[in-house]
PDB file of N, CA and C in Angstrom:
ATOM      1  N   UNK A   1       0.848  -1.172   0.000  1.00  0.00           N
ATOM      2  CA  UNK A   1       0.000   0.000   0.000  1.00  0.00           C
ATOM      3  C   UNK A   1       0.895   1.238   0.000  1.00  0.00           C
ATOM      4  N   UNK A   2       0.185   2.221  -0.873  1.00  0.00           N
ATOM      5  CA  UNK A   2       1.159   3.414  -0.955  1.00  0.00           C
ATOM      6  C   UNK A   2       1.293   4.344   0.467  1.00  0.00           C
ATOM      7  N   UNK A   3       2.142   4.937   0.642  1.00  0.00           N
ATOM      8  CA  UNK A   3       1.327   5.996   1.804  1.00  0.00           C
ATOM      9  C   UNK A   3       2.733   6.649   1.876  1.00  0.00           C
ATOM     10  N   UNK A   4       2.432   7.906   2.462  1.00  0.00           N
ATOM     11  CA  UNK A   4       3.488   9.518   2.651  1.00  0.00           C
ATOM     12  C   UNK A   4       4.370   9.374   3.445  1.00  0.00           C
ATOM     13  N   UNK A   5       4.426   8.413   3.944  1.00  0.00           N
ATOM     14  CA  UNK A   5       5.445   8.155   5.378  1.00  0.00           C
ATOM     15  C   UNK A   5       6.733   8.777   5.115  1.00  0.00           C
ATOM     16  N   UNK A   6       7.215   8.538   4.365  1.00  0.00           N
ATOM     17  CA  UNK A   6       8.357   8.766   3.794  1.00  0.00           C
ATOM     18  C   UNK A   6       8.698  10.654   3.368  1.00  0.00           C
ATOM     19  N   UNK A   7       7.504  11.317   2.810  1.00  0.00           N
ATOM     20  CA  UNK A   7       7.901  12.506   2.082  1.00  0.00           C
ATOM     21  C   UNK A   7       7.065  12.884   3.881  1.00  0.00           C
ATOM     22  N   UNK A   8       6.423  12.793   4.885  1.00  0.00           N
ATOM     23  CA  UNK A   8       5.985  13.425   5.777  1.00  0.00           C
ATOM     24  C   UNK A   8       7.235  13.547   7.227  1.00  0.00           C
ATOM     25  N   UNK A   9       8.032  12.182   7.305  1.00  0.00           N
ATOM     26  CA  UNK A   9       9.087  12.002   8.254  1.00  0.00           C
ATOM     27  C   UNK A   9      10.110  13.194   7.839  1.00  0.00           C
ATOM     28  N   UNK A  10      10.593  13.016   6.040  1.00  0.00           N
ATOM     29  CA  UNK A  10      11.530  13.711   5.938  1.00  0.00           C
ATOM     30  C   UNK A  10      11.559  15.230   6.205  1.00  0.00           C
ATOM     31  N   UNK A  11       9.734  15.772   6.131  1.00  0.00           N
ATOM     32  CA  UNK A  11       9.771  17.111   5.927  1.00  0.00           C
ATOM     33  C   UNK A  11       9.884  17.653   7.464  1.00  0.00           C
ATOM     34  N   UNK A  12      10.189  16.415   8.282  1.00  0.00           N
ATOM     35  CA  UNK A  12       9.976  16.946   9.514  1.00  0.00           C
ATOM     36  C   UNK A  12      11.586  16.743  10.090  1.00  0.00           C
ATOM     37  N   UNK A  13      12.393  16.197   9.099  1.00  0.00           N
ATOM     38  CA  UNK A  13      13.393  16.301   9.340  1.00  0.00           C
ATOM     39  C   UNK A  13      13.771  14.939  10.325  1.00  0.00           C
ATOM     40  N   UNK A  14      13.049  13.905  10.559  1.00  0.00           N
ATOM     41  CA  UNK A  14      12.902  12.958  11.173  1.00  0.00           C
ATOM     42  C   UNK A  14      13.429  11.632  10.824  1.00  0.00           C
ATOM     43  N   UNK A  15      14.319  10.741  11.756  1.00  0.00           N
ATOM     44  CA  UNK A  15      14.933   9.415  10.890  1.00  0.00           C
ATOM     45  C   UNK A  15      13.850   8.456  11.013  1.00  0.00           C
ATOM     46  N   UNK A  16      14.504   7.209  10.437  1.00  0.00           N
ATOM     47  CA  UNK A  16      13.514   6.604  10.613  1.00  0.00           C
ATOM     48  C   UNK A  16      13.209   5.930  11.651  1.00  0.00           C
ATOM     49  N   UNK A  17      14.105   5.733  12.564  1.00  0.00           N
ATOM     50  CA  UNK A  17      14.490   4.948  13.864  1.00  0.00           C
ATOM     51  C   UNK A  17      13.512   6.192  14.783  1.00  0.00           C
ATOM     52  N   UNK A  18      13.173   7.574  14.292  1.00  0.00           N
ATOM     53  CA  UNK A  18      13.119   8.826  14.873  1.00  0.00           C
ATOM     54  C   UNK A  18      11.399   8.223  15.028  1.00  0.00           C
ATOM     55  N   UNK A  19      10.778   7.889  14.324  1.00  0.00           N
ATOM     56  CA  UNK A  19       9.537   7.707  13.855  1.00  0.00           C
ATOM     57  C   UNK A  19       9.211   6.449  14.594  1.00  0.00           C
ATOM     58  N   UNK A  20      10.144   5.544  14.730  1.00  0.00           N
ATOM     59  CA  UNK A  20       9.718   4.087  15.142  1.00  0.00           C
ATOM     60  C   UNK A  20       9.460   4.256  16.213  1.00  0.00           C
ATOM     61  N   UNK A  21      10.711   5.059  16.958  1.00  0.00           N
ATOM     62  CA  UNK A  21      10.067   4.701  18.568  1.00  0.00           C
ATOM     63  C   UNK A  21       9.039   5.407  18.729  1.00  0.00           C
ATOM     64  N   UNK A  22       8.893   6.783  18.125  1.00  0.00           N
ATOM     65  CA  UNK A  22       7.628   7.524  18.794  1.00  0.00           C
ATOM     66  C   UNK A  22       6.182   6.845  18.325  1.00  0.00           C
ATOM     67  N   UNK A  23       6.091   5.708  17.608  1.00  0.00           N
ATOM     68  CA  UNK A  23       4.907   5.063  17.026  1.00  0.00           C
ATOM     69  C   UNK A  23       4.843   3.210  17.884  1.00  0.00           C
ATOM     70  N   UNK A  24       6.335   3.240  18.306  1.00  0.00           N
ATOM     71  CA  UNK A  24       6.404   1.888  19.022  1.00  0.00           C
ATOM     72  C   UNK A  24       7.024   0.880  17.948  1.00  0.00           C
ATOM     73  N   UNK A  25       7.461   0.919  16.879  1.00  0.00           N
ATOM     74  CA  UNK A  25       8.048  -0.361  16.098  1.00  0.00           C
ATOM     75  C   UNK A  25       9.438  -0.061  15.955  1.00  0.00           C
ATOM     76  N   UNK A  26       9.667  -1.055  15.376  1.00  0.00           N
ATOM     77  CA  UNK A  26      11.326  -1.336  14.498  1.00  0.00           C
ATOM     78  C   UNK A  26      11.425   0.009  14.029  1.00  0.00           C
ATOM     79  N   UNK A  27      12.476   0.110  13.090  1.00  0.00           N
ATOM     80  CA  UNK A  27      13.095   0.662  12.421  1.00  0.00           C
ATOM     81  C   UNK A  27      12.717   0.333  11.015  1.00  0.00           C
ATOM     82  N   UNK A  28      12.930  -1.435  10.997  1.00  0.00           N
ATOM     83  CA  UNK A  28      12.482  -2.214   9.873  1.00  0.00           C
ATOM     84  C   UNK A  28      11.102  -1.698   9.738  1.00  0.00           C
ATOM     85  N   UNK A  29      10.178  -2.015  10.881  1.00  0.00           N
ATOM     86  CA  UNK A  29       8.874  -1.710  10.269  1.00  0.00           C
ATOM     87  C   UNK A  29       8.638  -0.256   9.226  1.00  0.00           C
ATOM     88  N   UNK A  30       9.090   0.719   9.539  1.00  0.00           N
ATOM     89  CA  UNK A  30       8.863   1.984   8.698  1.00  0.00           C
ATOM     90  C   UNK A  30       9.842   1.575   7.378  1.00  0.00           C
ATOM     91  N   UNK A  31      10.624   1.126   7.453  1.00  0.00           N
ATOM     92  CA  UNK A  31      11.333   0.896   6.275  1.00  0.00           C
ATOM     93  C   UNK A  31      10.584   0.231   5.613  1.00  0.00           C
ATOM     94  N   UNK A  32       9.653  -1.246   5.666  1.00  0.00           N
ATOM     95  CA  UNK A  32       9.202  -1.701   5.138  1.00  0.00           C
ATOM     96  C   UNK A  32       7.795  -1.297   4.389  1.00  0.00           C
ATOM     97  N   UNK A  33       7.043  -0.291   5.361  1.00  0.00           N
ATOM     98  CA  UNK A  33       6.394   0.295   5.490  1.00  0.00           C
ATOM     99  C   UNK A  33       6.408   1.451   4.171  1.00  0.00           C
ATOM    100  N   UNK A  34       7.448   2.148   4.351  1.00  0.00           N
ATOM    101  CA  UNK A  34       8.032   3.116   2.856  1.00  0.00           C
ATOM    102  C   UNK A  34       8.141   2.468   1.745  1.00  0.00           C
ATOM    103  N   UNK A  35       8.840   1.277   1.722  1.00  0.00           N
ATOM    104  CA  UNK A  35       8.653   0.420   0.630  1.00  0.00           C
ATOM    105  C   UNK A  35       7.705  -0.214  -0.057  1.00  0.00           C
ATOM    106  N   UNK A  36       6.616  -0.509   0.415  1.00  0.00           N
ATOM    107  CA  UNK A  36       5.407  -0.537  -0.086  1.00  0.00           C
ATOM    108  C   UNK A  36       5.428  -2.544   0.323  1.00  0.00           C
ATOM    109  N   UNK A  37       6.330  -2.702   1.309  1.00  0.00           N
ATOM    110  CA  UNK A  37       6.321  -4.595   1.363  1.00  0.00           C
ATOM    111  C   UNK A  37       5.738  -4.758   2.587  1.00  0.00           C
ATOM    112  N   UNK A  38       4.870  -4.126   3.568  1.00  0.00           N
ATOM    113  CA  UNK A  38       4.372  -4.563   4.700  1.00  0.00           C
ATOM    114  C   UNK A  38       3.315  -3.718   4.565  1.00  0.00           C
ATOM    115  N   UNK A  39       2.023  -3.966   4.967  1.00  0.00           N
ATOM    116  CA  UNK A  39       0.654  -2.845   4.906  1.00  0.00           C
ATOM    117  C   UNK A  39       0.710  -3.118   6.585  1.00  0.00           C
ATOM    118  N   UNK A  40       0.870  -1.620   7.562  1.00  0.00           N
ATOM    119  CA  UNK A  40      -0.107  -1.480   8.280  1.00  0.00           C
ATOM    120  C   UNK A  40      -1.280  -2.021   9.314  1.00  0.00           C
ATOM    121  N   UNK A  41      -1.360  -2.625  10.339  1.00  0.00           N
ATOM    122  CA  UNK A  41      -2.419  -2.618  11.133  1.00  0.00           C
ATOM    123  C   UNK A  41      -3.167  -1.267  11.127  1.00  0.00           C
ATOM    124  N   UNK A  42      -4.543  -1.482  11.765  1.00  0.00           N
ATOM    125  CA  UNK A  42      -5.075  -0.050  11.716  1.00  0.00           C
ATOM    126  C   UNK A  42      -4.829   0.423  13.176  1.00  0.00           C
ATOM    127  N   UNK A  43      -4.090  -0.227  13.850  1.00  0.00           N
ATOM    128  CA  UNK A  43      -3.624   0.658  15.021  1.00  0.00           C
ATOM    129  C   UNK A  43      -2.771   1.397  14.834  1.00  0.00           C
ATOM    130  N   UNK A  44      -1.315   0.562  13.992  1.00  0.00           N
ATOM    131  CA  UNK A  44      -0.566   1.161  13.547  1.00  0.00           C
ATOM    132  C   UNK A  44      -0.639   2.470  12.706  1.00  0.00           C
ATOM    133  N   UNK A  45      -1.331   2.419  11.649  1.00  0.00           N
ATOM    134  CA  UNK A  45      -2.201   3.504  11.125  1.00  0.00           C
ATOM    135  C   UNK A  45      -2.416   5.010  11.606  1.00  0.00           C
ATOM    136  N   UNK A  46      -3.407   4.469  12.608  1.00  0.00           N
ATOM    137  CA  UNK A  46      -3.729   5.532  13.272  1.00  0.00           C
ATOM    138  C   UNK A  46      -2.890   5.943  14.425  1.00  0.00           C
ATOM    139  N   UNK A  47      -1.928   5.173  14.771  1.00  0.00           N
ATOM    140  CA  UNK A  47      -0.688   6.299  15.369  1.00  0.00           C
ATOM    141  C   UNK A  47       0.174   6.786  14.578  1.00  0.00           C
ATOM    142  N   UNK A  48       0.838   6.823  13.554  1.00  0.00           N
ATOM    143  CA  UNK A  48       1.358   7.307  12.321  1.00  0.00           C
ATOM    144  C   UNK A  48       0.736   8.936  12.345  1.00  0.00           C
ATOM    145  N   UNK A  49      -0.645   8.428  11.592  1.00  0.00           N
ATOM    146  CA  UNK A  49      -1.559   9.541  11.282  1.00  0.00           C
ATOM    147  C   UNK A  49      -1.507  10.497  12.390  1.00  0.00           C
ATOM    148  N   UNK A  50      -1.921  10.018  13.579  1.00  0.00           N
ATOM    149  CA  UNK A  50      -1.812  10.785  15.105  1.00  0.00           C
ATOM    150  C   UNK A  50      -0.472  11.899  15.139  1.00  0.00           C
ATOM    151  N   UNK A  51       0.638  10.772  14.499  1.00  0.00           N
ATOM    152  CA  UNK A  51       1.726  11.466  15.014  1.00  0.00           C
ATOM    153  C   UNK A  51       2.057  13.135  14.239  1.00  0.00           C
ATOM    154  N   UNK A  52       1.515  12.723  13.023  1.00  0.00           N
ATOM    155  CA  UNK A  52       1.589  13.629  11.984  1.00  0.00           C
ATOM    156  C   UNK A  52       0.397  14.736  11.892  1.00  0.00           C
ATOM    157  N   UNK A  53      -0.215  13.863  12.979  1.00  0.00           N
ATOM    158  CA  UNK A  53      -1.785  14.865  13.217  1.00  0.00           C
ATOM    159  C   UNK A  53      -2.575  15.511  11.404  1.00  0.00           C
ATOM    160  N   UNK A  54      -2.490  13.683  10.927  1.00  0.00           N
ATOM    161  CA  UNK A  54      -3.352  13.797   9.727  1.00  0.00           C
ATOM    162  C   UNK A  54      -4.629  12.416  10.060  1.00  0.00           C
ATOM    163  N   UNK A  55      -5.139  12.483   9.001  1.00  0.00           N
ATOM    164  CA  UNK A  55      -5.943  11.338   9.417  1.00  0.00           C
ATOM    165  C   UNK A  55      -5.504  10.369   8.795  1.00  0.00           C
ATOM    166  N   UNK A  56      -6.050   9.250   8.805  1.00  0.00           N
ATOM    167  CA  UNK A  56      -5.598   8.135   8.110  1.00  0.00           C
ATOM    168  C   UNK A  56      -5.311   8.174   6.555  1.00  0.00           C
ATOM    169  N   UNK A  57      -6.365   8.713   5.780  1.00  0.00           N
ATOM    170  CA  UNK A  57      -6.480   8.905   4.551  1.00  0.00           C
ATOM    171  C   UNK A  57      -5.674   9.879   4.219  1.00  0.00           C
ATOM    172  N   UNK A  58      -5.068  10.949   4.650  1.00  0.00           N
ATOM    173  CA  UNK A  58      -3.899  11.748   4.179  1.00  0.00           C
ATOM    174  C   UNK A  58      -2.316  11.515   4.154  1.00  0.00           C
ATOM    175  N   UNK A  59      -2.462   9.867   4.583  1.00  0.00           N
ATOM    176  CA  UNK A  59      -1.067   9.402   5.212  1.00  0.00           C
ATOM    177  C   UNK A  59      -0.863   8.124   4.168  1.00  0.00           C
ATOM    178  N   UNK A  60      -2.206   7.290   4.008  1.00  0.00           N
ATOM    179  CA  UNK A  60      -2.024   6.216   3.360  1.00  0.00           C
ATOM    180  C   UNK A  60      -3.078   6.014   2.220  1.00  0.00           C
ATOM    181  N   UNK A  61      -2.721   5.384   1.143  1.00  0.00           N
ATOM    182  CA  UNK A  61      -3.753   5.908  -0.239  1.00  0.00           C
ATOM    183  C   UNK A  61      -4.411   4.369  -0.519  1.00  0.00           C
ATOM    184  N   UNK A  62      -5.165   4.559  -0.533  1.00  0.00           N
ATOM    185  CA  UNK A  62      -6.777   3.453   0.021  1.00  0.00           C
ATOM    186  C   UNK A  62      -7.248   3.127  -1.312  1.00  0.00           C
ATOM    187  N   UNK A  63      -6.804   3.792  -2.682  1.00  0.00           N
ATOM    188  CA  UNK A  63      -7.508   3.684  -3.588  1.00  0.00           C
ATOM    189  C   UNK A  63      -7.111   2.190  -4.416  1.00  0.00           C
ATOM    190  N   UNK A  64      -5.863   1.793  -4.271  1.00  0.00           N
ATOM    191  CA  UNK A  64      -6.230   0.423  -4.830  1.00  0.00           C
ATOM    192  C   UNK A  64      -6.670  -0.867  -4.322  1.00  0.00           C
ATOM    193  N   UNK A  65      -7.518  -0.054  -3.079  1.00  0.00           N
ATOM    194  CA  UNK A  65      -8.545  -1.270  -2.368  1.00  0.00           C
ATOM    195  C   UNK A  65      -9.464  -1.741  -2.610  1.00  0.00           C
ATOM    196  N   UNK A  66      -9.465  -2.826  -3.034  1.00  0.00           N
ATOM    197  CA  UNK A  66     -11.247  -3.373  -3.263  1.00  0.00           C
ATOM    198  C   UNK A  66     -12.091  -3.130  -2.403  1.00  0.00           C
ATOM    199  N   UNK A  67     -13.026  -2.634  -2.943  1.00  0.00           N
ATOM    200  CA  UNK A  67     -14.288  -2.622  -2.274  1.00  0.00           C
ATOM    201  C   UNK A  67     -15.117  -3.672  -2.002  1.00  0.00           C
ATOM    202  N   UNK A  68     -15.702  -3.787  -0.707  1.00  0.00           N
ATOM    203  CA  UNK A  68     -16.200  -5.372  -0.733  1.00  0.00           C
ATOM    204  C   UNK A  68     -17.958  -4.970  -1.397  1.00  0.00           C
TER     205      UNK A  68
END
């Protein structure tokens, strides 16, 4: 899944290790996370979003989700 993680950490001047702890994961996880090879829990999600004080949908792009 796509999502800003990446262009939102940097504009904050933030590593990635910078991001992990304040969200609770790895290092790996955001890395993987930027890369587009791990999607997200929606807890995870929504502390990301929290942290960046966006919502979910301004952080991560939902559109090549099927709709059930």
């Amino acid at each position: 899944m796509k999502s800003r993680i990446a262009e939102l950490r940097k504009s904050q001047k933030l590593s990635q290790g910078d991001l992990a702890e304040a969200v609770g994961v790895t290092r790996q996880t955001i890395t993987s996370l930027e890369n587009e090879k791990y999607v997200a829990s929606l807890v995870l999600a929504y502390k990301i979003a929290k942290f960046f004080n966006l919502q979910i949908e301004d952080v991560f792009d939902f559109s090549e989700v099927e709709e059930i």
